[in-house]
Protein backbone atom coordinates (compact mmCIF):
# COMPACT_ATOMS: atom_id res chain seq x y z
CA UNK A 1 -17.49 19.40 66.48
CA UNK A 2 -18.87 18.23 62.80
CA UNK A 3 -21.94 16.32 63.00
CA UNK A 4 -23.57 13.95 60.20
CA UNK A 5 -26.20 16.20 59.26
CA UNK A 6 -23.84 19.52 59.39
CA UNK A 7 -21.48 17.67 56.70
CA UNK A 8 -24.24 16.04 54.80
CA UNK A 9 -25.46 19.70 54.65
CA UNK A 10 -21.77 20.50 53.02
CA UNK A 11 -21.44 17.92 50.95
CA UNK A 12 -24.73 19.18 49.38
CA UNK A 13 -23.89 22.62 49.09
CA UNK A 14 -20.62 21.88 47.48
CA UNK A 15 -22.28 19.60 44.97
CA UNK A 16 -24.53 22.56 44.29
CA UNK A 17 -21.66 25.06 43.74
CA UNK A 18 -19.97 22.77 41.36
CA UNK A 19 -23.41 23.10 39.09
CA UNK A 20 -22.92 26.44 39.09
CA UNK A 21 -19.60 26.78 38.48
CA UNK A 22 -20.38 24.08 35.65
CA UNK A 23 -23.30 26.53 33.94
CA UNK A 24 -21.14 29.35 34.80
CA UNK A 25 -18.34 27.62 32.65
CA UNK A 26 -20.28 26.70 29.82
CA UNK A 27 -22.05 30.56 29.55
CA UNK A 28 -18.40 32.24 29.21
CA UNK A 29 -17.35 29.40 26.64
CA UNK A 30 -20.87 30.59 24.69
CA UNK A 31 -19.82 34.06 25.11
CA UNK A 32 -16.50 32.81 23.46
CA UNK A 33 -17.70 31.09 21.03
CA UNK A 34 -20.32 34.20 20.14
CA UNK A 35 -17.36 37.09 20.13
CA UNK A 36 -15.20 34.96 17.68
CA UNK A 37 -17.80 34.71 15.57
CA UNK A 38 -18.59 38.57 15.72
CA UNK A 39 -14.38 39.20 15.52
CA UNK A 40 -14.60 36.79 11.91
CA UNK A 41 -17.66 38.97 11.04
CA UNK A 42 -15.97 42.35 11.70
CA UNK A 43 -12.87 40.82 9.87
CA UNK A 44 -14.46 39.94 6.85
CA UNK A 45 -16.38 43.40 6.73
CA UNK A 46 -13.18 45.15 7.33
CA UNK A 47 -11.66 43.22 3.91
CA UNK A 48 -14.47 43.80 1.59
CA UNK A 49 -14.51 47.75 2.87
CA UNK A 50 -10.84 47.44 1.82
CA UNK A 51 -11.27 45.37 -1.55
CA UNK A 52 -14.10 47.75 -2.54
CA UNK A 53 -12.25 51.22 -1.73
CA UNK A 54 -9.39 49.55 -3.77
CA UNK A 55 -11.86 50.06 -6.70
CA UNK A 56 -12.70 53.80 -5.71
CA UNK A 57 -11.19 56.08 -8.88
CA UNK A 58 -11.88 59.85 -8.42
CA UNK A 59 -11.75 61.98 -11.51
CA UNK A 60 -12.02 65.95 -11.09
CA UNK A 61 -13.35 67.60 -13.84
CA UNK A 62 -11.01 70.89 -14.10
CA UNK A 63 -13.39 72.22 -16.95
CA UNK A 64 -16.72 72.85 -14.52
């Protein structure tokens, strides 16, 4: 058998889940948010490596 304070108790608990869930929620959407960033980051490192070893011109001196 429920009783008023048992549910009260529940309803409490529940409300205190959903606040964690909720910070929970918003932590992952940071983390998210923070490994797009680092993924653009890498991304544009990755295209200037490849712009500047476009430029690379290795001569060999046969003479030496």
């Amino acid at each position: 058998m429920y009783t008023v304070d048992g549910l009260t108790h529940g309803i409490e608990r529940a409300k205190h889940n959903i606040d964690v869930l909720k910070k929970a929620i918003e932590d992952e959407e940071k983390t998210i948010r923070d490994y797009r960033s680092m993924i653009h980051r890498l991304e544009e490192v990755e295209e200037q490596k490849a712009e500047a070893e476009k430029n690379i011109h290795i001569e060999i001196d046969g003479d030496s």
